[in-house]
C-alpha atoms as a PDB file:
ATOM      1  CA  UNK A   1       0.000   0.000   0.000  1.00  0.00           C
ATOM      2  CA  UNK A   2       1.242   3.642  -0.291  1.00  0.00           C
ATOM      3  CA  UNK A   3       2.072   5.495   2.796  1.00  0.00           C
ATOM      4  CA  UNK A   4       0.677   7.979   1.856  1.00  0.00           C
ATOM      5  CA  UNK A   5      -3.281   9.237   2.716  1.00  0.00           C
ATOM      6  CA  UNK A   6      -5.540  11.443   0.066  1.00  0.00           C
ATOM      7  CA  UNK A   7      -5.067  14.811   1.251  1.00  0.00           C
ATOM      8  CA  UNK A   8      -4.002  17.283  -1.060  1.00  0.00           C
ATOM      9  CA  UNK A   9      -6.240  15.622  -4.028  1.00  0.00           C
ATOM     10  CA  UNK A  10      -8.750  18.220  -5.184  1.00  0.00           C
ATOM     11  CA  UNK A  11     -12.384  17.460  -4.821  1.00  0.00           C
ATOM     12  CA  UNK A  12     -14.776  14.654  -3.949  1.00  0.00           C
ATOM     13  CA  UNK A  13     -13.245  11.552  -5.384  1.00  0.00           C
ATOM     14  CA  UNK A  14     -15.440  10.791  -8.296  1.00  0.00           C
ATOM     15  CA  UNK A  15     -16.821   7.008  -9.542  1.00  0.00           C
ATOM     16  CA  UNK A  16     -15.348   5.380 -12.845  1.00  0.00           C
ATOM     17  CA  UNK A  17     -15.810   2.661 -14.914  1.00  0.00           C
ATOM     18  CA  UNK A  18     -13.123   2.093 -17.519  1.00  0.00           C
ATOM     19  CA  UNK A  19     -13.433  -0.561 -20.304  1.00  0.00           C
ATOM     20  CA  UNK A  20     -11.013  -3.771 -20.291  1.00  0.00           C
ATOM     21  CA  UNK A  21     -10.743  -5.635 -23.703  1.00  0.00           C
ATOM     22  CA  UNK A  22     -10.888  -9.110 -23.103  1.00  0.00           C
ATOM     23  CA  UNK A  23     -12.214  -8.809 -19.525  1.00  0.00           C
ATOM     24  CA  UNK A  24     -14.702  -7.243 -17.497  1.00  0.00           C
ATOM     25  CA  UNK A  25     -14.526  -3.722 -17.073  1.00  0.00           C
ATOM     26  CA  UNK A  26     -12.683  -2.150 -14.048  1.00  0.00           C
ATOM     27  CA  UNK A  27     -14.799   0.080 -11.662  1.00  0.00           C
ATOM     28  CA  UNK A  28     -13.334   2.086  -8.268  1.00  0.00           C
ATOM     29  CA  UNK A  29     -13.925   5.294  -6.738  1.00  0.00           C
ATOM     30  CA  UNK A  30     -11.305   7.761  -6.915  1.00  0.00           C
ATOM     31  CA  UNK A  31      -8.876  11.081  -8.583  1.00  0.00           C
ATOM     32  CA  UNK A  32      -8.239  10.778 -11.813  1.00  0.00           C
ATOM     33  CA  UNK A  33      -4.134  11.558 -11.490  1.00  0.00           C
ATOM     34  CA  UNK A  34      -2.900  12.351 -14.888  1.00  0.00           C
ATOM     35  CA  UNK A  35      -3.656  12.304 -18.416  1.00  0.00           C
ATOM     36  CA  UNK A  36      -1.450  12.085 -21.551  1.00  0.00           C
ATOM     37  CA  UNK A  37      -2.060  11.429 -25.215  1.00  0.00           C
ATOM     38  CA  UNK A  38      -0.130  10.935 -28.591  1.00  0.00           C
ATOM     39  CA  UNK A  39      -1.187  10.967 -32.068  1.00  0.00           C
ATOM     40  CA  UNK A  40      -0.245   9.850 -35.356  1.00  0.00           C
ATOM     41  CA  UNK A  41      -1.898  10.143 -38.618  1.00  0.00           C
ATOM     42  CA  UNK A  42      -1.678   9.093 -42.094  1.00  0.00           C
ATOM     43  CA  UNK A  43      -3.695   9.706 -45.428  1.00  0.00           C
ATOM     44  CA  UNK A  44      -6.442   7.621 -44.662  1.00  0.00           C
ATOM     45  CA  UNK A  45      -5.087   6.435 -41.129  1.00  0.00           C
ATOM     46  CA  UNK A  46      -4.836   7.889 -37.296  1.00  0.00           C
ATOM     47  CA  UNK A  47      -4.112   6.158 -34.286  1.00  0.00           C
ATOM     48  CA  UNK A  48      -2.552   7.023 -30.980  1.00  0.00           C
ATOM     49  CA  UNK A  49      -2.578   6.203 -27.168  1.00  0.00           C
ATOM     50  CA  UNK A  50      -4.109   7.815 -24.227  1.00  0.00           C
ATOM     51  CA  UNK A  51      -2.730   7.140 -20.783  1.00  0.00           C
ATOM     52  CA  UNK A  52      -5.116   7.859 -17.820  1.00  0.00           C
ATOM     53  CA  UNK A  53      -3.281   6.871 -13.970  1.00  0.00           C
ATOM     54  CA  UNK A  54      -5.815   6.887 -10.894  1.00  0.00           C
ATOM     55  CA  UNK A  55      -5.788   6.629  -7.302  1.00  0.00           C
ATOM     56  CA  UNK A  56      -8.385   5.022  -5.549  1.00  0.00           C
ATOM     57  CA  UNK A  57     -10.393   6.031  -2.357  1.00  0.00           C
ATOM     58  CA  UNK A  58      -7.630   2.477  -0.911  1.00  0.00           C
ATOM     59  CA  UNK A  59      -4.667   4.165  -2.157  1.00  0.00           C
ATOM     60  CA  UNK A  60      -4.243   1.551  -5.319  1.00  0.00           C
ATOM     61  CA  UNK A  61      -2.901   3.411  -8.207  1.00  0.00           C
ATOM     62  CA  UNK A  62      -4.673   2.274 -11.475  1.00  0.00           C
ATOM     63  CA  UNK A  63      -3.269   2.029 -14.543  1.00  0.00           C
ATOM     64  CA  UNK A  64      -5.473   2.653 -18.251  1.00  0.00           C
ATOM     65  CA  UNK A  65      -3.995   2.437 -21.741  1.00  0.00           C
ATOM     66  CA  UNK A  66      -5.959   2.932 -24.373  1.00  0.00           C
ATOM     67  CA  UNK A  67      -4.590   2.090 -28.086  1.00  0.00           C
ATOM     68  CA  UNK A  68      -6.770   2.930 -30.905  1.00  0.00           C
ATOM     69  CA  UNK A  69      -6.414   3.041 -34.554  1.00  0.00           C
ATOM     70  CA  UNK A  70      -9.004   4.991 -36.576  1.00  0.00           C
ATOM     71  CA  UNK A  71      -9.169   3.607 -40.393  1.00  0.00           C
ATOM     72  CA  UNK A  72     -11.236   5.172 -43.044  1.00  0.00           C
ATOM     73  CA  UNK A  73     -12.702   2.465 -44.412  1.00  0.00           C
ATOM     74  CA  UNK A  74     -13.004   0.114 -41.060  1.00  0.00           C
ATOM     75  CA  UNK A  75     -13.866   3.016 -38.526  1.00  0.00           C
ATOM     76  CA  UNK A  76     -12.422   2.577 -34.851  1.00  0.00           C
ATOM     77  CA  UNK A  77     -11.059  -0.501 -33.432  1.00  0.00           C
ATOM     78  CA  UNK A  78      -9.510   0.208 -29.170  1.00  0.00           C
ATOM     79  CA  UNK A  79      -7.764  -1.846 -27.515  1.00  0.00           C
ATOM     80  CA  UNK A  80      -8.036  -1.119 -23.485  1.00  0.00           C
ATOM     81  CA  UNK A  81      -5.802  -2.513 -20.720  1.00  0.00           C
ATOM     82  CA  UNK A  82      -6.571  -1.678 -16.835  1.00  0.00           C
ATOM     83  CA  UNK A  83      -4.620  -2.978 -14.185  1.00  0.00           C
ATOM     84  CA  UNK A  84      -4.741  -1.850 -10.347  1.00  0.00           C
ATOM     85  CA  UNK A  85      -1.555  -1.744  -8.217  1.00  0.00           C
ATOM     86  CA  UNK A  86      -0.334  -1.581  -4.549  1.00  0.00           C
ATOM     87  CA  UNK A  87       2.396   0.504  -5.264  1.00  0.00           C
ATOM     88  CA  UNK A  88       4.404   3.248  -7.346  1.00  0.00           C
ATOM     89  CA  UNK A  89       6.865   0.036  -8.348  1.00  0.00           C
ATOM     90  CA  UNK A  90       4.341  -1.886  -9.507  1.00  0.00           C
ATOM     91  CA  UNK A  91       2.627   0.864 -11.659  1.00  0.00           C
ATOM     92  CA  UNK A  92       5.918   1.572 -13.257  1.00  0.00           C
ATOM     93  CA  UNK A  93       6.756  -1.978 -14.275  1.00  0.00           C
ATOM     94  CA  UNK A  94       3.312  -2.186 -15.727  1.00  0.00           C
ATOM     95  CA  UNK A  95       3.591   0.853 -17.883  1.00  0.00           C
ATOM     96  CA  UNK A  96       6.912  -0.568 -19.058  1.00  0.00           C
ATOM     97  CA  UNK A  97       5.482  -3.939 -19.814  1.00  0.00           C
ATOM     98  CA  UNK A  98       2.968  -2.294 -21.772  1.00  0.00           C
ATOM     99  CA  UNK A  99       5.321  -0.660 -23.935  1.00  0.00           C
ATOM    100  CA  UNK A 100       8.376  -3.292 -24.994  1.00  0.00           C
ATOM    101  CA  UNK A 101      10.148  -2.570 -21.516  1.00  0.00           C
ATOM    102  CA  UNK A 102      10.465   1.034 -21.442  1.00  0.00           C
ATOM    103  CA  UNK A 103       8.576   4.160 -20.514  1.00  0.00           C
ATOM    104  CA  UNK A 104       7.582   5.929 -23.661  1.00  0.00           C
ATOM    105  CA  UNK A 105       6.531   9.436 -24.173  1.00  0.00           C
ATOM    106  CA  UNK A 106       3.417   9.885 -22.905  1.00  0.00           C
ATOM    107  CA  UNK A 107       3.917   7.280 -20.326  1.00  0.00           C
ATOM    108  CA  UNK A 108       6.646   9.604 -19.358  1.00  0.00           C
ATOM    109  CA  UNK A 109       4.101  12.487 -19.435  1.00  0.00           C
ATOM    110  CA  UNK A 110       1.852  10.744 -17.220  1.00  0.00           C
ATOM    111  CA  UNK A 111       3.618   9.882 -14.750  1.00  0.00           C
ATOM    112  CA  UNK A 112       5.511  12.878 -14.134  1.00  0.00           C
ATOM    113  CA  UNK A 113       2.385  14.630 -13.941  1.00  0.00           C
ATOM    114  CA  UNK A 114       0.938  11.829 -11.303  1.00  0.00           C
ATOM    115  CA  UNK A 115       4.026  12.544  -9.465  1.00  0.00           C
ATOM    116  CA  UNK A 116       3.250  16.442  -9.344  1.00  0.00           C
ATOM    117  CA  UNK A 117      -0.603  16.210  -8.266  1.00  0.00           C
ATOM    118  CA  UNK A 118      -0.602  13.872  -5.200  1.00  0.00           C
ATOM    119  CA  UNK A 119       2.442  14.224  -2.789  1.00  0.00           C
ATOM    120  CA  UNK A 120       2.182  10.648  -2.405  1.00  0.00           C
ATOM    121  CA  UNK A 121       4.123  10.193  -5.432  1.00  0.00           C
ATOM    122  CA  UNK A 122       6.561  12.713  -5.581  1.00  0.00           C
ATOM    123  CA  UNK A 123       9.631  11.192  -4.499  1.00  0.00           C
ATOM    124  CA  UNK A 124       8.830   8.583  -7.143  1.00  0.00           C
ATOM    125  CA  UNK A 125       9.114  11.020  -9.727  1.00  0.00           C
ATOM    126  CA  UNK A 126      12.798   9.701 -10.507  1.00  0.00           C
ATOM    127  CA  UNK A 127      14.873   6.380  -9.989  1.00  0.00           C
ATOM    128  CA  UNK A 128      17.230   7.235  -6.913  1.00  0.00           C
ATOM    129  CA  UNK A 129      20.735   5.784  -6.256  1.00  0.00           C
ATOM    130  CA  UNK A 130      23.031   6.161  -3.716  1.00  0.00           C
END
Protein backbone atom coordinates (compact mmCIF):
# COMPACT_ATOMS: atom_id res chain seq x y z
CA UNK A 1 0.00 0.00 0.00
CA UNK A 2 1.24 3.64 -0.29
CA UNK A 3 2.07 5.49 2.80
CA UNK A 4 0.68 7.98 1.86
CA UNK A 5 -3.28 9.24 2.72
CA UNK A 6 -5.54 11.44 0.07
CA UNK A 7 -5.07 14.81 1.25
CA UNK A 8 -4.00 17.28 -1.06
CA UNK A 9 -6.24 15.62 -4.03
CA UNK A 10 -8.75 18.22 -5.18
CA UNK A 11 -12.38 17.46 -4.82
CA UNK A 12 -14.78 14.65 -3.95
CA UNK A 13 -13.25 11.55 -5.38
CA UNK A 14 -15.44 10.79 -8.30
CA UNK A 15 -16.82 7.01 -9.54
CA UNK A 16 -15.35 5.38 -12.85
CA UNK A 17 -15.81 2.66 -14.91
CA UNK A 18 -13.12 2.09 -17.52
CA UNK A 19 -13.43 -0.56 -20.30
CA UNK A 20 -11.01 -3.77 -20.29
CA UNK A 21 -10.74 -5.63 -23.70
CA UNK A 22 -10.89 -9.11 -23.10
CA UNK A 23 -12.21 -8.81 -19.53
CA UNK A 24 -14.70 -7.24 -17.50
CA UNK A 25 -14.53 -3.72 -17.07
CA UNK A 26 -12.68 -2.15 -14.05
CA UNK A 27 -14.80 0.08 -11.66
CA UNK A 28 -13.33 2.09 -8.27
CA UNK A 29 -13.92 5.29 -6.74
CA UNK A 30 -11.31 7.76 -6.91
CA UNK A 31 -8.88 11.08 -8.58
CA UNK A 32 -8.24 10.78 -11.81
CA UNK A 33 -4.13 11.56 -11.49
CA UNK A 34 -2.90 12.35 -14.89
CA UNK A 35 -3.66 12.30 -18.42
CA UNK A 36 -1.45 12.09 -21.55
CA UNK A 37 -2.06 11.43 -25.22
CA UNK A 38 -0.13 10.94 -28.59
CA UNK A 39 -1.19 10.97 -32.07
CA UNK A 40 -0.24 9.85 -35.36
CA UNK A 41 -1.90 10.14 -38.62
CA UNK A 42 -1.68 9.09 -42.09
CA UNK A 43 -3.69 9.71 -45.43
CA UNK A 44 -6.44 7.62 -44.66
CA UNK A 45 -5.09 6.43 -41.13
CA UNK A 46 -4.84 7.89 -37.30
CA UNK A 47 -4.11 6.16 -34.29
CA UNK A 48 -2.55 7.02 -30.98
CA UNK A 49 -2.58 6.20 -27.17
CA UNK A 50 -4.11 7.81 -24.23
CA UNK A 51 -2.73 7.14 -20.78
CA UNK A 52 -5.12 7.86 -17.82
CA UNK A 53 -3.28 6.87 -13.97
CA UNK A 54 -5.81 6.89 -10.89
CA UNK A 55 -5.79 6.63 -7.30
CA UNK A 56 -8.39 5.02 -5.55
CA UNK A 57 -10.39 6.03 -2.36
CA UNK A 58 -7.63 2.48 -0.91
CA UNK A 59 -4.67 4.16 -2.16
CA UNK A 60 -4.24 1.55 -5.32
CA UNK A 61 -2.90 3.41 -8.21
CA UNK A 62 -4.67 2.27 -11.47
CA UNK A 63 -3.27 2.03 -14.54
CA UNK A 64 -5.47 2.65 -18.25
CA UNK A 65 -4.00 2.44 -21.74
CA UNK A 66 -5.96 2.93 -24.37
CA UNK A 67 -4.59 2.09 -28.09
CA UNK A 68 -6.77 2.93 -30.90
CA UNK A 69 -6.41 3.04 -34.55
CA UNK A 70 -9.00 4.99 -36.58
CA UNK A 71 -9.17 3.61 -40.39
CA UNK A 72 -11.24 5.17 -43.04
CA UNK A 73 -12.70 2.46 -44.41
CA UNK A 74 -13.00 0.11 -41.06
CA UNK A 75 -13.87 3.02 -38.53
CA UNK A 76 -12.42 2.58 -34.85
CA UNK A 77 -11.06 -0.50 -33.43
CA UNK A 78 -9.51 0.21 -29.17
CA UNK A 79 -7.76 -1.85 -27.52
CA UNK A 80 -8.04 -1.12 -23.48
CA UNK A 81 -5.80 -2.51 -20.72
CA UNK A 82 -6.57 -1.68 -16.84
CA UNK A 83 -4.62 -2.98 -14.18
CA UNK A 84 -4.74 -1.85 -10.35
CA UNK A 85 -1.55 -1.74 -8.22
CA UNK A 86 -0.33 -1.58 -4.55
CA UNK A 87 2.40 0.50 -5.26
CA UNK A 88 4.40 3.25 -7.35
CA UNK A 89 6.87 0.04 -8.35
CA UNK A 90 4.34 -1.89 -9.51
CA UNK A 91 2.63 0.86 -11.66
CA UNK A 92 5.92 1.57 -13.26
CA UNK A 93 6.76 -1.98 -14.27
CA UNK A 94 3.31 -2.19 -15.73
CA UNK A 95 3.59 0.85 -17.88
CA UNK A 96 6.91 -0.57 -19.06
CA UNK A 97 5.48 -3.94 -19.81
CA UNK A 98 2.97 -2.29 -21.77
CA UNK A 99 5.32 -0.66 -23.93
CA UNK A 100 8.38 -3.29 -24.99
CA UNK A 101 10.15 -2.57 -21.52
CA UNK A 102 10.46 1.03 -21.44
CA UNK A 103 8.58 4.16 -20.51
CA UNK A 104 7.58 5.93 -23.66
CA UNK A 105 6.53 9.44 -24.17
CA UNK A 106 3.42 9.89 -22.90
CA UNK A 107 3.92 7.28 -20.33
CA UNK A 108 6.65 9.60 -19.36
CA UNK A 109 4.10 12.49 -19.44
CA UNK A 110 1.85 10.74 -17.22
CA UNK A 111 3.62 9.88 -14.75
CA UNK A 112 5.51 12.88 -14.13
CA UNK A 113 2.39 14.63 -13.94
CA UNK A 114 0.94 11.83 -11.30
CA UNK A 115 4.03 12.54 -9.47
CA UNK A 116 3.25 16.44 -9.34
CA UNK A 117 -0.60 16.21 -8.27
CA UNK A 118 -0.60 13.87 -5.20
CA UNK A 119 2.44 14.22 -2.79
CA UNK A 120 2.18 10.65 -2.40
CA UNK A 121 4.12 10.19 -5.43
CA UNK A 122 6.56 12.71 -5.58
CA UNK A 123 9.63 11.19 -4.50
CA UNK A 124 8.83 8.58 -7.14
CA UNK A 125 9.11 11.02 -9.73
CA UNK A 126 12.80 9.70 -10.51
CA UNK A 127 14.87 6.38 -9.99
CA UNK A 128 17.23 7.23 -6.91
CA UNK A 129 20.74 5.78 -6.26
CA UNK A 130 23.03 6.16 -3.72
Amino acid sequence: MIPYDGENLRGEPQDFRIPRTGDRDLAFRGWLLSHAEERSAAPGVTHGVDIDLYLTIRLRLVGHLCRWLLREAEGLSEDHRVAAHDSAAELIEWLKQENAGRLDAPSKRAWVRACQVWPGLKREAVERVD
